[in-house]
Protein backbone atom coordinates (compact mmCIF):
# COMPACT_ATOMS: atom_id res chain seq x y z
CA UNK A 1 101.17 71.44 88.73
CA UNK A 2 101.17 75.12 88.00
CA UNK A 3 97.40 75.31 88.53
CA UNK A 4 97.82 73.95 91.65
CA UNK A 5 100.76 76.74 92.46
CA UNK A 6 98.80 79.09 91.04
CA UNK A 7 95.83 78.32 93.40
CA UNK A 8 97.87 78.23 96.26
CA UNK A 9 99.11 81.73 95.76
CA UNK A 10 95.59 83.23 94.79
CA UNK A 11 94.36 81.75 98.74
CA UNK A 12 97.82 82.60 100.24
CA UNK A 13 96.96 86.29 98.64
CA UNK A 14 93.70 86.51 100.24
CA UNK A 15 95.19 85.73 103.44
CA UNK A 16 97.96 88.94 103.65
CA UNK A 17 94.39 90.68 102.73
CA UNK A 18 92.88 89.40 106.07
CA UNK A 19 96.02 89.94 107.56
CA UNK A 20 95.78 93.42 105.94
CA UNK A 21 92.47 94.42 107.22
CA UNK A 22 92.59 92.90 110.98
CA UNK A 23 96.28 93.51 111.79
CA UNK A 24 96.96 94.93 115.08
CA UNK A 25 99.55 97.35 114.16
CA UNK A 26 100.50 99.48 111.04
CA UNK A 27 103.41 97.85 111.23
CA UNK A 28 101.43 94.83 110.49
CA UNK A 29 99.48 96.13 107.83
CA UNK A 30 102.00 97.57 106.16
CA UNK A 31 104.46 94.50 105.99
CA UNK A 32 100.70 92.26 104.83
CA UNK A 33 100.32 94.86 101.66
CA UNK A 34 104.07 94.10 100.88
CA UNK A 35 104.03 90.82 101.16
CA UNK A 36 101.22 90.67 98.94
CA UNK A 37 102.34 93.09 96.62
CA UNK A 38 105.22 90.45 96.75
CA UNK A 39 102.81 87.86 95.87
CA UNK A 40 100.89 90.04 93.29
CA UNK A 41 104.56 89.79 91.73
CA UNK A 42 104.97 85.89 91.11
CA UNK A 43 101.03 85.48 89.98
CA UNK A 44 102.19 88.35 87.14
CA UNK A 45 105.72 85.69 86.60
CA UNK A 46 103.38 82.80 86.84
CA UNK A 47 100.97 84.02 84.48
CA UNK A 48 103.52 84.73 81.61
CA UNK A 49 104.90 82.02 81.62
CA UNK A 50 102.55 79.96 81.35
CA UNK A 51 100.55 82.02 79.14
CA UNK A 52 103.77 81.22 77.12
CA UNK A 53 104.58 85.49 77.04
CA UNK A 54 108.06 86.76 78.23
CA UNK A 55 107.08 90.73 78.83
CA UNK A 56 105.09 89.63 81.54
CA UNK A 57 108.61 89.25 83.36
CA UNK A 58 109.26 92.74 82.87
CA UNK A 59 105.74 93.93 84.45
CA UNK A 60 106.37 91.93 87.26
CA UNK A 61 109.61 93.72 87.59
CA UNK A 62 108.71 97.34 87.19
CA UNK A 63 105.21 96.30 89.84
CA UNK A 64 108.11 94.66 92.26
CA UNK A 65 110.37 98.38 92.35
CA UNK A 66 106.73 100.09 92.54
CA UNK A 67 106.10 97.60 95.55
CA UNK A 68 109.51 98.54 97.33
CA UNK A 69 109.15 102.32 96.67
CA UNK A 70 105.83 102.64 98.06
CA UNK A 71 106.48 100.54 101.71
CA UNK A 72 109.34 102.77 102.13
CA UNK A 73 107.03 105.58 101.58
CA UNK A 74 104.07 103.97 103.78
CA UNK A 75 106.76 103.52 106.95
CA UNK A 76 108.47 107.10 106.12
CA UNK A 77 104.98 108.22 106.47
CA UNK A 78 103.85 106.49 109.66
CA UNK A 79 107.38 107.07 111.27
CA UNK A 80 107.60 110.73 110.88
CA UNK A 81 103.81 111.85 109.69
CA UNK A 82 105.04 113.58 106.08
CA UNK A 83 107.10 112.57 103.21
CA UNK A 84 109.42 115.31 103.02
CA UNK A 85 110.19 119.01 104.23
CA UNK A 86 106.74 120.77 105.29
């Protein structure tokens, strides 16, 4: 059953890529590398557990803030063209 989750997550990851690549709007591109960055996060969960190794939970965590911290960054960027005081 897991193999079969995990599978289903590896070709719903390759589809934010598409999504990624092709979408129409930066918008759109940005909210496809979240959403796989969100993705990226359970395959990390999936893989510890059932590679039977608890840390793995605590990678996925510190990826998922990394994940949220940098699409903040990416729309702060495309809304106003800089990160901070020029």
């Amino acid at each position: 059953m897991f193999d079969v989750a995990t599978l289903l997550l590896v070709i719903a990851m390759a589809l934010t890529l598409v999504r990624a690549v092709r979408g129409p709007t930066p918008y759109d591109r940005i909210l496809a590398v979240n959403v796989h960055g969100t993705m990226t996060v359970l395959l990390i969960a999936l893989a510890g557990f059932l590679t039977g190794r608890p840390d793995f939970l605590d990678l996925s965590l510190t990826y998922a803030l990394l994940n949220f911290v940098g699409t903040l960054a990416a729309l702060k960027f495309f809304k106003f063209g800089h990160l901070g005081e020029e």
